[in-house]
Protein backbone atom coordinates (compact mmCIF):
# COMPACT_ATOMS: atom_id res chain seq x y z
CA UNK A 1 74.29 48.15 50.40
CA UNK A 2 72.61 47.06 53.57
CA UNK A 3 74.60 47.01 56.71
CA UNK A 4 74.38 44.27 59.46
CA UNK A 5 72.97 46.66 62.18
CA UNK A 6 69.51 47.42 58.74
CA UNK A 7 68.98 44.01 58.97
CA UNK A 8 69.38 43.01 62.36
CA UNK A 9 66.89 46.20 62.68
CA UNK A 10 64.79 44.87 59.86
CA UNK A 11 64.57 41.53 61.27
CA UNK A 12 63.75 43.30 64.59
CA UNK A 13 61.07 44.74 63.25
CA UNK A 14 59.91 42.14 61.55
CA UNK A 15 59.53 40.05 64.83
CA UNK A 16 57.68 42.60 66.26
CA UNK A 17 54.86 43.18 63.86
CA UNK A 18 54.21 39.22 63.64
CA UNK A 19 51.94 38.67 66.26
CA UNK A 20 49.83 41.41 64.58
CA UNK A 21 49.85 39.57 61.60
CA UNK A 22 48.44 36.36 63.55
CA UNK A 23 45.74 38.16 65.22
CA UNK A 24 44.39 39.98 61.88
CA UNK A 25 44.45 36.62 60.07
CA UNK A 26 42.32 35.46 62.48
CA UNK A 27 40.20 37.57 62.74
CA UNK A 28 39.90 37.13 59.27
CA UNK A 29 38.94 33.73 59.06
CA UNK A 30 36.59 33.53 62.34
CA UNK A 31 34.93 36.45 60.24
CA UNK A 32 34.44 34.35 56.87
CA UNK A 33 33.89 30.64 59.00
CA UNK A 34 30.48 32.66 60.68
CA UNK A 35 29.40 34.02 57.82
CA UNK A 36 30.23 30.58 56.15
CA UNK A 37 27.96 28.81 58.61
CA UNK A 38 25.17 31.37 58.64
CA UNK A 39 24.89 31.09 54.94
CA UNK A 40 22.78 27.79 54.27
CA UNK A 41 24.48 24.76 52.62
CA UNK A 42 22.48 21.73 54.10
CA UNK A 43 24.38 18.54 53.26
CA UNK A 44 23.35 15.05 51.15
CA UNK A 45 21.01 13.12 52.77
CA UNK A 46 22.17 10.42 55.07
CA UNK A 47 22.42 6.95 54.18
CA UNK A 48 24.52 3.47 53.53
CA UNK A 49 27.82 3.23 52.78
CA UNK A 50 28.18 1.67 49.57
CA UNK A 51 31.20 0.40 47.37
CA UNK A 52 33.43 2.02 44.72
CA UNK A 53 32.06 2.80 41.18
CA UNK A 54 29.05 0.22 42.21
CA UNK A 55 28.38 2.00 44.89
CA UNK A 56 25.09 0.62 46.80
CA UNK A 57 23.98 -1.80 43.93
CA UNK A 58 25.24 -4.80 45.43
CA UNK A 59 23.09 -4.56 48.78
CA UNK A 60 19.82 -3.89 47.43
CA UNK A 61 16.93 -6.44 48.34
CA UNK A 62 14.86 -7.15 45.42
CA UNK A 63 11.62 -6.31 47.23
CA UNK A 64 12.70 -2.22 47.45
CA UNK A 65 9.80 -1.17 48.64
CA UNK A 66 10.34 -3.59 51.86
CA UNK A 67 14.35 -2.68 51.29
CA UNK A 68 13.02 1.49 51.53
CA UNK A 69 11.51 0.79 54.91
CA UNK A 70 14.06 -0.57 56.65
CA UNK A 71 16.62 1.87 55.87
CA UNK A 72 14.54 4.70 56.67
CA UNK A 73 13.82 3.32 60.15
CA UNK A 74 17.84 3.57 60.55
CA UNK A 75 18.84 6.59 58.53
CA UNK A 76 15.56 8.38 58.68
CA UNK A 77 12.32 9.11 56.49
CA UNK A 78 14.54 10.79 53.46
CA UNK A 79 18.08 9.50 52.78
CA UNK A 80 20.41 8.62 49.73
CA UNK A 81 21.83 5.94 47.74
CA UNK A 82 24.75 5.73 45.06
CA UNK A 83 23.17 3.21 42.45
CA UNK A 84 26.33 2.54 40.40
CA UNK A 85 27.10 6.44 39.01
CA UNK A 86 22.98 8.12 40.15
CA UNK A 87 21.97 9.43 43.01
CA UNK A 88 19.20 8.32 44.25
CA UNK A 89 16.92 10.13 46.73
CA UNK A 90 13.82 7.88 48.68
CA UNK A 91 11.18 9.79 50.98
CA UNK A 92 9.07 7.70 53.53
CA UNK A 93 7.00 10.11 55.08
CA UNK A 94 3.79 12.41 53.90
CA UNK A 95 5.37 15.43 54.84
CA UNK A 96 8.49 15.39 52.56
CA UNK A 97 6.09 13.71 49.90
CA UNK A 98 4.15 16.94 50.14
CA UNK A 99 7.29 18.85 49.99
CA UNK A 100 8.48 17.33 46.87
CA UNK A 101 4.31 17.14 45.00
CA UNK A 102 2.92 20.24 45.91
CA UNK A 103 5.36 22.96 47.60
CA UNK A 104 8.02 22.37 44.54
CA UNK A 105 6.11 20.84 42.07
CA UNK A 106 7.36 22.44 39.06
CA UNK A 107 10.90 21.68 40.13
CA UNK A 108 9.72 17.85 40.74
CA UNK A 109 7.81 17.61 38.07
CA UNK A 110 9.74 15.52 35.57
CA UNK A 111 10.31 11.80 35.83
CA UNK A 112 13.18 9.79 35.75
CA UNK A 113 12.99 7.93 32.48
CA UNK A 114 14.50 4.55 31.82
CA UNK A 115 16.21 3.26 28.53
CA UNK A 116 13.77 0.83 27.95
CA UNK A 117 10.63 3.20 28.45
CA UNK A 118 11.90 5.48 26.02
CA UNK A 119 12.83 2.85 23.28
CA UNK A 120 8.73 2.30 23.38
CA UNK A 121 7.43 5.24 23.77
CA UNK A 122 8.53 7.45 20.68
CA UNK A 123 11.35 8.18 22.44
CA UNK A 124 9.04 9.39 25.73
CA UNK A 125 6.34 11.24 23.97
CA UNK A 126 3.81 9.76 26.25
CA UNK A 127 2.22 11.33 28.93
CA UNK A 128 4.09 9.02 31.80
CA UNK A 129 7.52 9.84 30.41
CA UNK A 130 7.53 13.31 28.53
CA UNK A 131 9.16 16.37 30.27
CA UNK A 132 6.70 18.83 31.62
CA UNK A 133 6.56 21.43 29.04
CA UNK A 134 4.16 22.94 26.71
CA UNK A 135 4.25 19.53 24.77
CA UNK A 136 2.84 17.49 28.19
CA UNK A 137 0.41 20.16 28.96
CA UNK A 138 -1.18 19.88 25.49
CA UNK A 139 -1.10 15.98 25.70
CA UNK A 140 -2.38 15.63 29.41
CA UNK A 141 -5.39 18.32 28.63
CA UNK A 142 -6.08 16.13 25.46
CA UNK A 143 -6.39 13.05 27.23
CA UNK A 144 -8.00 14.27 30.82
CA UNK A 145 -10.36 16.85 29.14
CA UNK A 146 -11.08 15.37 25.95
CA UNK A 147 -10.57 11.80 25.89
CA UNK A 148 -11.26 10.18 29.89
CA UNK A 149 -13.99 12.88 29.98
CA UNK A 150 -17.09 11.73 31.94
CA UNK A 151 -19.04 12.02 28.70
CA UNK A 152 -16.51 9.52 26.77
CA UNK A 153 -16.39 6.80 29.49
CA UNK A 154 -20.40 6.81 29.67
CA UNK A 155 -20.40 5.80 25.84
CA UNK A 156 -17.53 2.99 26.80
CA UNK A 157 -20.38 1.60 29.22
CA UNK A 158 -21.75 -0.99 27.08
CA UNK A 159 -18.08 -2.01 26.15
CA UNK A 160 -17.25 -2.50 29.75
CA UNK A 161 -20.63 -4.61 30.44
CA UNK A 162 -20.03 -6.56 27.94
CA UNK A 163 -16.67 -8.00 28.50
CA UNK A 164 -17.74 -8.37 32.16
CA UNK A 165 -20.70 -10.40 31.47
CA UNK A 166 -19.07 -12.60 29.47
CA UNK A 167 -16.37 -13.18 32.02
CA UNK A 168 -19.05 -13.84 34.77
CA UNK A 169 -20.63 -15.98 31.77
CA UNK A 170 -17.33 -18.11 32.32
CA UNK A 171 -17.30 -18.12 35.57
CA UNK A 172 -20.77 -19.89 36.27
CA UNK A 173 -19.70 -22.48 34.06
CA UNK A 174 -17.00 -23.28 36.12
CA UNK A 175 -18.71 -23.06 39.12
CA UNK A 176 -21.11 -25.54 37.84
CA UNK A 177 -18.34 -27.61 36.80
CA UNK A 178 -16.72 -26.95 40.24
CA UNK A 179 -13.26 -26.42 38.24
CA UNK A 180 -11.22 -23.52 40.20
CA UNK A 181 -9.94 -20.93 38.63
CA UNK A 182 -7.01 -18.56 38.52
CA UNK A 183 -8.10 -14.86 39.07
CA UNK A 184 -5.70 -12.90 38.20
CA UNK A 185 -5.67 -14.54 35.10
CA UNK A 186 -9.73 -14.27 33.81
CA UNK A 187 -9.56 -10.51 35.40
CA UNK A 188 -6.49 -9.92 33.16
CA UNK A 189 -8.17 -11.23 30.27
CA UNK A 190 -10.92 -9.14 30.57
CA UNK A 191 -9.32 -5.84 31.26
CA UNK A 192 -7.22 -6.94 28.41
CA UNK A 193 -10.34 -6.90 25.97
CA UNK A 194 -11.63 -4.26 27.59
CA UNK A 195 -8.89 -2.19 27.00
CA UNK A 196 -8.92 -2.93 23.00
CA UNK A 197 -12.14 -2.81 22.61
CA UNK A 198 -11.92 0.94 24.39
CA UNK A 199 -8.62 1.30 22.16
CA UNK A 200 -9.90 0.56 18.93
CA UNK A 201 -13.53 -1.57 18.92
CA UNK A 202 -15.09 0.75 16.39
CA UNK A 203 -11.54 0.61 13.94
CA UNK A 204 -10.78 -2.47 13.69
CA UNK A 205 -13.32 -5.34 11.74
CA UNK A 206 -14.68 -7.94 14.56
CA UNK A 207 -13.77 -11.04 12.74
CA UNK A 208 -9.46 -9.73 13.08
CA UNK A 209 -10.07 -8.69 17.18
CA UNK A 210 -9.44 -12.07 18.15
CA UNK A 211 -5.97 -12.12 15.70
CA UNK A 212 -4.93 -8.85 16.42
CA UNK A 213 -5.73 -9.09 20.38
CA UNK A 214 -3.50 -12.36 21.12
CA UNK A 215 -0.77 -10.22 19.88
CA UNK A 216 -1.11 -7.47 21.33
CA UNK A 217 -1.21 -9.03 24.48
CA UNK A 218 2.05 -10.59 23.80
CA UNK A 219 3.84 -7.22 23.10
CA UNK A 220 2.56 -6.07 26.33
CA UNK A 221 3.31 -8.58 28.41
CA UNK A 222 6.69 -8.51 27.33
CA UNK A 223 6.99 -4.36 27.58
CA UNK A 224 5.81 -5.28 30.54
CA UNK A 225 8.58 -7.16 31.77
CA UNK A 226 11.30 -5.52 30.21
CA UNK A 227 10.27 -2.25 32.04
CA UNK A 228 10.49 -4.09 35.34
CA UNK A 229 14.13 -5.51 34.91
CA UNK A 230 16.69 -3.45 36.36
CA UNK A 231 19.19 -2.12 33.75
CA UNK A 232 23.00 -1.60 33.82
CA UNK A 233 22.54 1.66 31.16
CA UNK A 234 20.45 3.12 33.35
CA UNK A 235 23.27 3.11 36.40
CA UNK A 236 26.02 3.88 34.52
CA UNK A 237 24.97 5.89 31.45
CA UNK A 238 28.55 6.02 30.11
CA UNK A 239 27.41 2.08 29.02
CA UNK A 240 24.28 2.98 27.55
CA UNK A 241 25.32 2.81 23.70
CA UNK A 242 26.96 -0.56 24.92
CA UNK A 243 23.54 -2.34 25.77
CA UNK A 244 25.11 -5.12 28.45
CA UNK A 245 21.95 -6.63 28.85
CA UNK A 246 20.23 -6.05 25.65
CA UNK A 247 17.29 -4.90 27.54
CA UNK A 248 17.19 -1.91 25.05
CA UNK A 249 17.49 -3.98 22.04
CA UNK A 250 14.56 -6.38 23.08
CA UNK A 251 12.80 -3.41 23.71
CA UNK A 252 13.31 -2.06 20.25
CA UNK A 253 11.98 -5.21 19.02
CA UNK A 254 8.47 -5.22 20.80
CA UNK A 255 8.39 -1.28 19.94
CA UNK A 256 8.22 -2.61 16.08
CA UNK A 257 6.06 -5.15 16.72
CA UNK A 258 3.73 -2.88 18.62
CA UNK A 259 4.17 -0.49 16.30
CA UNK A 260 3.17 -2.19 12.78
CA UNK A 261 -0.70 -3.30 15.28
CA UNK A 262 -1.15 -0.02 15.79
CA UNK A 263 -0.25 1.03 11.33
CA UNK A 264 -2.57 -1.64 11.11
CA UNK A 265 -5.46 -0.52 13.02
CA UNK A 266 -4.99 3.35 11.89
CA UNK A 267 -5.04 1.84 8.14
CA UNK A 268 -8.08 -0.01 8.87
CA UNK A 269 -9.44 2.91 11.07
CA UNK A 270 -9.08 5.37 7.82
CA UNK A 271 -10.08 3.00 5.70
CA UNK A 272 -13.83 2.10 6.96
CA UNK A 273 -14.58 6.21 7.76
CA UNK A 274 -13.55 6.81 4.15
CA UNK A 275 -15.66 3.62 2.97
CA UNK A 276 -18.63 4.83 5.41
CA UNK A 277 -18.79 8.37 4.25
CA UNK A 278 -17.55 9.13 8.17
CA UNK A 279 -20.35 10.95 10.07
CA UNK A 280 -17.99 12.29 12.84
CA UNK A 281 -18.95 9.65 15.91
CA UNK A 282 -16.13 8.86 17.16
CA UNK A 283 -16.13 4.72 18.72
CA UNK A 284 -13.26 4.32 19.81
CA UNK A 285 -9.80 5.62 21.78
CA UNK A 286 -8.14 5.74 18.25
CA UNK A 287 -10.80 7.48 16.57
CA UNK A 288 -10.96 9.97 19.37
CA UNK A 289 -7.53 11.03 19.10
CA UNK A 290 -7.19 10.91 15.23
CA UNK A 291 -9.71 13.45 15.18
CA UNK A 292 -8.14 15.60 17.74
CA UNK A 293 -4.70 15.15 16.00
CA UNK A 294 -6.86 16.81 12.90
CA UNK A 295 -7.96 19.32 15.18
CA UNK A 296 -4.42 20.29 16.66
CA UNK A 297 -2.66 19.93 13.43
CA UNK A 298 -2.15 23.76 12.98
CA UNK A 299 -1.80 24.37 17.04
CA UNK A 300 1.20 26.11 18.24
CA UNK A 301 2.31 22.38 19.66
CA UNK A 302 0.59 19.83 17.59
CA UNK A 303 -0.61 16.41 17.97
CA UNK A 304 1.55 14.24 15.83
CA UNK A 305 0.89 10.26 14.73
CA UNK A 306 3.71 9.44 17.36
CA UNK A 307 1.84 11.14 19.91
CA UNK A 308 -1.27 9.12 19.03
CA UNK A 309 0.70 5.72 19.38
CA UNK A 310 1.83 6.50 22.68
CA UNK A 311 -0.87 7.70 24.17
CA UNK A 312 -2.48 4.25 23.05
CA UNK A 313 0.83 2.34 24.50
CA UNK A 314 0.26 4.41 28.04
CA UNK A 315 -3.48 3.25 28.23
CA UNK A 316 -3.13 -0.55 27.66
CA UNK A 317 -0.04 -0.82 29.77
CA UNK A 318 -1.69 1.60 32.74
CA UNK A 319 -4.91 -0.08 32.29
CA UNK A 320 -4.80 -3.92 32.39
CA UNK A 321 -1.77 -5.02 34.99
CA UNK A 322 -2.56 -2.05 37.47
CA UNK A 323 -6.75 -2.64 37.44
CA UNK A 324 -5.91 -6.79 37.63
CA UNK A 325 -3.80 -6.29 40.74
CA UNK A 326 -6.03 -4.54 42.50
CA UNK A 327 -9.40 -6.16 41.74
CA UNK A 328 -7.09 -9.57 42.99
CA UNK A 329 -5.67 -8.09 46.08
CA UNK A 330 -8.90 -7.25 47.13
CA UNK A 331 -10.26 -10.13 46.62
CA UNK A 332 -7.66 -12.25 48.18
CA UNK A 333 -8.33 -9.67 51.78
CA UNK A 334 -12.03 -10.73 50.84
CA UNK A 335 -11.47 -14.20 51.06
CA UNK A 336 -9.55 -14.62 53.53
CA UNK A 337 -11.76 -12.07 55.51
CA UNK A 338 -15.15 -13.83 55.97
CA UNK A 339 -17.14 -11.03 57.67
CA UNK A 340 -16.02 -8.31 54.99
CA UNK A 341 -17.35 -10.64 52.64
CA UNK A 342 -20.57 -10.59 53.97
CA UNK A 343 -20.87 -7.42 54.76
CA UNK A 344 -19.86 -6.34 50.96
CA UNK A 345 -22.45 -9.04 49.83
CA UNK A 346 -24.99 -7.53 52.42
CA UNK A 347 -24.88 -4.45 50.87
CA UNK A 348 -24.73 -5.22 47.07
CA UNK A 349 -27.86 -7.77 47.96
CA UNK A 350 -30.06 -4.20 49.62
CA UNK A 351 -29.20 -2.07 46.89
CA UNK A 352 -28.95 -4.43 43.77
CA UNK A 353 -30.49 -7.81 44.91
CA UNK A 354 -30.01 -11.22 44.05
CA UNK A 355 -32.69 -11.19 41.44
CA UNK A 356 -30.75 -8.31 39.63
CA UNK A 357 -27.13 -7.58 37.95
CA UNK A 358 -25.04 -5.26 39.17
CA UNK A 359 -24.50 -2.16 36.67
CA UNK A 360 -22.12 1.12 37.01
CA UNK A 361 -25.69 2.85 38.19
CA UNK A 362 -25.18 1.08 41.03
CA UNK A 363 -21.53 2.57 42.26
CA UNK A 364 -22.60 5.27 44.19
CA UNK A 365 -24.76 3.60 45.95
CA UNK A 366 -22.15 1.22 47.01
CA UNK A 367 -20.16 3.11 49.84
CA UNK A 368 -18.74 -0.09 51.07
CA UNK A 369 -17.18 -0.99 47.73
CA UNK A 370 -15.47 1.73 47.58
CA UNK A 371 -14.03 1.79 50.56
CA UNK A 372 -12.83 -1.73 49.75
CA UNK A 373 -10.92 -0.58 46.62
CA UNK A 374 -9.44 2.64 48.71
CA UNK A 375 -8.47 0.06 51.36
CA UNK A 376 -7.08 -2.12 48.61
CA UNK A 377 -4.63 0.58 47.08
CA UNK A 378 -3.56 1.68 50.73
CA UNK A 379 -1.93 -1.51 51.40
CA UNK A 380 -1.39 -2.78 48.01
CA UNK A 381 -0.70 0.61 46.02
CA UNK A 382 -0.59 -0.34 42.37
CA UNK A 383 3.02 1.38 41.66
CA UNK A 384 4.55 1.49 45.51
CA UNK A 385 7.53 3.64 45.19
CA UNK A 386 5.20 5.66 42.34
CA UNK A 387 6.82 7.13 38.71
CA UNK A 388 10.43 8.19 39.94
CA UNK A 389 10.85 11.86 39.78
CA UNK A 390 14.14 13.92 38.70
CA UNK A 391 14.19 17.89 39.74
CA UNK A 392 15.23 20.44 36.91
CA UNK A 393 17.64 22.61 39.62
CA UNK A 394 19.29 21.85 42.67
CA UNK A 395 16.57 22.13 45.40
CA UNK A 396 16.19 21.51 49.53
CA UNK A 397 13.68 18.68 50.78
CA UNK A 398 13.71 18.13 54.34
CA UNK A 399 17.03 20.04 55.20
CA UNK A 400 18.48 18.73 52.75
CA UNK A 401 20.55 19.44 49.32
CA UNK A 402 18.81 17.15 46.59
CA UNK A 403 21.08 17.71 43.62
CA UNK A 404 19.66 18.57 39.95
CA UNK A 405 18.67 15.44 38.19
CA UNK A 406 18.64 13.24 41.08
CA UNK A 407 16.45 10.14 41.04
CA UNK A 408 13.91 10.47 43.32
CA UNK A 409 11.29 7.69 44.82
CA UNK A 410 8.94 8.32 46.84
CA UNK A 411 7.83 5.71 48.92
CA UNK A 412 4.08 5.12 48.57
CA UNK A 413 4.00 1.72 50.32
CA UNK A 414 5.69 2.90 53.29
CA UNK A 415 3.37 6.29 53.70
CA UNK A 416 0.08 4.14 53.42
CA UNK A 417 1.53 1.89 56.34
CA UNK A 418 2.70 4.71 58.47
CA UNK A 419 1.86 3.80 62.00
CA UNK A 420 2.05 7.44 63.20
CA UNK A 421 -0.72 8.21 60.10
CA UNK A 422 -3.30 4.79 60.38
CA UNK A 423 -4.46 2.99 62.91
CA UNK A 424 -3.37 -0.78 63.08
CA UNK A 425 -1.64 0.59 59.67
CA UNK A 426 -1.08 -3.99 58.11
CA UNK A 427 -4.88 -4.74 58.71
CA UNK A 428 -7.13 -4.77 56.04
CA UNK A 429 -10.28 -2.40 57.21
CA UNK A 430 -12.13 -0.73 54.78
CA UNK A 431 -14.25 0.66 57.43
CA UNK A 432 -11.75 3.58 57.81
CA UNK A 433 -12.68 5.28 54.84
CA UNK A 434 -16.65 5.14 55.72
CA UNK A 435 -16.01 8.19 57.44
CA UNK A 436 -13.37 9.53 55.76
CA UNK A 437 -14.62 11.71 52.90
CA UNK A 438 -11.37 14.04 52.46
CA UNK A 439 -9.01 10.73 51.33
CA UNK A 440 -9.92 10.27 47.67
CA UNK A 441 -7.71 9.47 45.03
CA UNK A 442 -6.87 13.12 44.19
CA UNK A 443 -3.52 13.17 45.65
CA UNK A 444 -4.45 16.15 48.30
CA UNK A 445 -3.81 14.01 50.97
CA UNK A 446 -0.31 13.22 51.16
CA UNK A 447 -0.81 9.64 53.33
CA UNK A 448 -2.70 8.40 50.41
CA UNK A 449 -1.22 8.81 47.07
CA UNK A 450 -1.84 5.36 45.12
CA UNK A 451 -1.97 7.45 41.78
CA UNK A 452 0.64 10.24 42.60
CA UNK A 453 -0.31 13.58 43.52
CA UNK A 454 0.25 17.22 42.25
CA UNK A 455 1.04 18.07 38.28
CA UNK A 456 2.25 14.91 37.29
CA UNK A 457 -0.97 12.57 38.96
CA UNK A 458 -1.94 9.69 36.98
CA UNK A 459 -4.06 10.86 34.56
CA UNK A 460 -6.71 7.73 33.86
CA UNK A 461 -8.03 8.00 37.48
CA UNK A 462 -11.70 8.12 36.79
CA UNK A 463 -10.93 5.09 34.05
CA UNK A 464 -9.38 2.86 36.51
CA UNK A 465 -12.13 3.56 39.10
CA UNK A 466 -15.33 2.57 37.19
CA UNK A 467 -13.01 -0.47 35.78
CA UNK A 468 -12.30 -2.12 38.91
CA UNK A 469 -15.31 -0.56 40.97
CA UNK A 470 -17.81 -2.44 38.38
CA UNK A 471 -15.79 -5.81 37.59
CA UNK A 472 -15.17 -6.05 41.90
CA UNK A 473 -19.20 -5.39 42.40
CA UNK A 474 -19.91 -7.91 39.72
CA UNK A 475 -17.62 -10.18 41.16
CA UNK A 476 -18.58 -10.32 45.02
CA UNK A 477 -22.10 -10.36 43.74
CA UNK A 478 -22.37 -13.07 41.67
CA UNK A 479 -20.39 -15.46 43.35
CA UNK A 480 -19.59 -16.70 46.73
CA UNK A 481 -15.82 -18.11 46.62
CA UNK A 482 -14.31 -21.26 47.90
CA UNK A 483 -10.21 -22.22 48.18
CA UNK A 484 -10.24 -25.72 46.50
CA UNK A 485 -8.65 -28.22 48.68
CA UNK A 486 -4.86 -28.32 48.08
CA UNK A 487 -4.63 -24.95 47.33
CA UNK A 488 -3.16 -22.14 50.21
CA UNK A 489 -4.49 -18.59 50.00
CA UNK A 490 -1.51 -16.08 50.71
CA UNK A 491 -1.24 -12.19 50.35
CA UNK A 492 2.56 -12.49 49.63
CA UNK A 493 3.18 -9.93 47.57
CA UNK A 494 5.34 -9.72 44.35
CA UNK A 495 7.67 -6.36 43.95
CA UNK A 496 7.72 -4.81 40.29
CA UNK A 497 6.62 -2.30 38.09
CA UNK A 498 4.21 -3.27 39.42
CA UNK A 499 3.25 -4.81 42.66
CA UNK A 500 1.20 -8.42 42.55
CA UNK A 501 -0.09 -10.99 44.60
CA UNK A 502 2.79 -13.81 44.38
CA UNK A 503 1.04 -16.44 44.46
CA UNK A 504 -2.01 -16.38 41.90
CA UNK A 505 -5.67 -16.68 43.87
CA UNK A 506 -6.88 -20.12 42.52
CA UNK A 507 -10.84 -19.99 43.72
CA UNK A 508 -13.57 -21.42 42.91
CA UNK A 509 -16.67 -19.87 42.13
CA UNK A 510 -20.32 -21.11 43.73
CA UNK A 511 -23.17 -19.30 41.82
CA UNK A 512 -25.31 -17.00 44.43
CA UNK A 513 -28.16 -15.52 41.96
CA UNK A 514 -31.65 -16.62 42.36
CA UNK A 515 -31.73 -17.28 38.59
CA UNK A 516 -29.04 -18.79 36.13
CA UNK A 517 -30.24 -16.46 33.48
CA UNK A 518 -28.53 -14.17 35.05
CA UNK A 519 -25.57 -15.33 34.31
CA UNK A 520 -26.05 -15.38 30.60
């Protein structure tokens, strides 16, 4: 039994020791709170507040890339957003850009795919949408080292000329008409045959082009348009299987459509090489990568007929919108820019003349041209916030935690009108890149990344340059071009998938050859 004099002696004691207690404890704690802090756990970017499940949905402008640069001029050049249940990540400057595309590339180096991409693309098999892997290496050295090789775009040539001519063909007669017409529109047209000619020319028979093309072009203007409209499964997957907008389902639809062309041409494709005891020439984009699919078939990662189709899906949609922008934005600066004109016409009339037509010989002769489409893509970069990325493992950008699978854009638009990187950084001066050798379109210099930089770079760079190099030459040289009266020339632009002029360029074209056969 305890007495009362124990445990008034007890509780004595007790008293006594307590303030030792306090001290050890914390010491304890100031202890683990310094190592706590030295160890590094950088915190979430900075940005808006948003709202409850939505999060920052409801706020966003519909011009982002605009929307981007205004809320990095208050929360700095890398902060965060809540869209509905993603994180999303933007970076405005070249220095986290480089961060993100070339000090942790591998980490970086898958995109962010949406619903409607992968409904048709194979379910991503493409080279735009696929994860980086051993299956994306194989298809991105297939189609950089086998298929846009320097060798396979020379044979294209007389493709390319010949949908050109006969747009400049169409052109004169308008101009002699003195009917205006709507750029974008002819430009898209003939990238648009370009494209399936390039596709499948030598596959499918002449007299079905003409059937087959107006519905192809259909499809893709409707993939298109699908892949531009924001989508609810994409914010909250949770709703995915639900479809709220059927932007998935009307996706599914064009992916059948698309798909039974391209059974079609492949049919038609195997058909005539069997019919014309095959002699191994490959024509056409198709042809090219059947026979590589042959070639791969017992490869540790082969090509499969899926693999074809979307590789054919990538080129069409990469290659007409993105090459009709540009060739109209630059125009448009043109236009509206009287002394580059002449000076661009000065120079194609020295090194081509205006008793000559221009032809892709005549490129790298053409500094000035060039410089025009460089100048072009700074301002106007096809894809402005680029192909959102997603990293594999939690990583640090900036001083900053970037979660696993966050959604990250990376503001193109904004870099290429940095006003601590370019000089009057919203005038149009081709001039700039005269002198400036280093700033290509190889994605080294983080300022100027129209196609992307590091692993995941577009890969139909050399395609898209001697497509709107050669139709823009042809263009400025053959005509001299007039705003009809009632018409307003404006560089408004148009935010997307893809970014556009708003307003289309209705010109008319005045003949400026020595000779009208040289329009025919």
């Amino acid at each position: 039994m305890f007495s009362i004099s124990t445990l008034f002696t007890d509780k004595t004691i007790f008293v006594s020791v307590q303030p030792y207690v306090t001290l050890v404890l914390i010491a304890i704690l100031s202890i683990l709170w310094y190592f706590l802090k030295r160890s590094p756990h950088p915190s979430l970017p900075p940005g808006p507040r948003g709202l409850p499940i939505v999060g920052n949905l409801p706020f966003l402008d519909p011009d982002l890339h605009t929307y981007f640069t205004n809320l990095a001029q208050r929360y700095g050049p890398i902060f965060k957003l809540n869209l509905g249940s993603k994180l999303t990540v933007v970076v405005n400057s070249p220095a986290l850009a480089r961060e993100i595309l070339k000090d942790q590339d591998i980490n970086f180096a898958n995109h962010d795919v949406p619903l409607t991409a992968r409904a048709v693309t194979y379910g991503g098999l493409d080279i735009v949408w696929l994860p980086y892997g051993a299956e994306w290496r194989m298809l991105r050295k297939v189609c950089v080292l086998k298929l846009l090789n320097r060798k396979n775009l020379d044979s294209f040539y007389e493709l390319r000329r010949k949908e050109v001519r006969e747009r400049t063909r169409y052109m004169y007669q308008k101009g002699q008409e003195e009917s205006p017409v709507n750029v974008g529109d002819q430009i898209f047209l003939t990238m648009m045959n370009l494209m399936m000619n390039m596709l499948w020319g030598g596959s499918v028979k002449a007299e079905e082009m003409e059937s087959v093309g107006t519905e192809f072009k259909g499809v893709i203007a409707e993939i298109t348009r699908l892949l531009g409209e924001p989508n609810v499964s994409d914010f909250f997957p949770m709703l995915a299987r639900f479809d709220l907008q059927g932007h998935v389902k009307k996706m599914h639809v064009c992916a059948r459509e698309l798909n039974a062309i391209l059974d079609r041409a492949i049919e038609q494709m195997q058909r005539l090489r069997s019919r014309d005891n095959d002699d191994g020439e490959c024509k056409d984009f198709l042809q090219h990568l059947m026979k590589l699919k042959e070639e791969e078939a017992d490869s540790k990662v082969p090509i499969t007929l899926n693999h074809v189709k979307a590789v054919l899906v990538d080129l069409v949609v990469g290659g007409t919108d993105t090459s009709t922008n540009t060739i109209e934005f630059a125009m448009a600066e043109l236009i509206s820019n009287p002394e580059l004109m002449k000076r661009v016409q000065q120079e194609l009339d020295e090194v081509v003349g205006k008793d000559n037509i221009v032809e892709e010989s005549h490129i790298t002769r053409l500094p000035y041209i060039v410089a025009i489409m460089k100048e072009t893509l700074r301002l106007y970069p096809t894809i402005p916030l680029l192909v959102p990325h997603r990293p594999t493992e939690t990583a640090v950008v900036g001083g900053y935690t970037i979660p696993k699978n966050t959604k990250i854009f990376i503001n193109a638009w904004s870099i290429q009108r940095d006003p601590h990187v370019w000089d009057n950084p919203t005038k149009f001066c081709p001039e700039r890149f005269l002198d400036n050798n280093s700033c290509d379109f190889t994605g080294t210099d983080y300022s100027f990344l129209p196609f992307g930089s590091g692993r995941r770079i577009c890969a139909g760079i050399a395609l898209a340059e001697r497509m709107v190099l050669y139709t823009l030459a042809t263009l400025l040289h053959s005509f001299d071009w007039k705003i009809p009266e009632g018409h307003v020339l404006s560089l408004e632009e148009k935010f997307g998938i893809v970014l556009k002029l708003k307003n289309p360029l209705i010109v008319l074209p005045v003949p400026r050859l020595s000779n009208s056969n040289l329009y025919l």
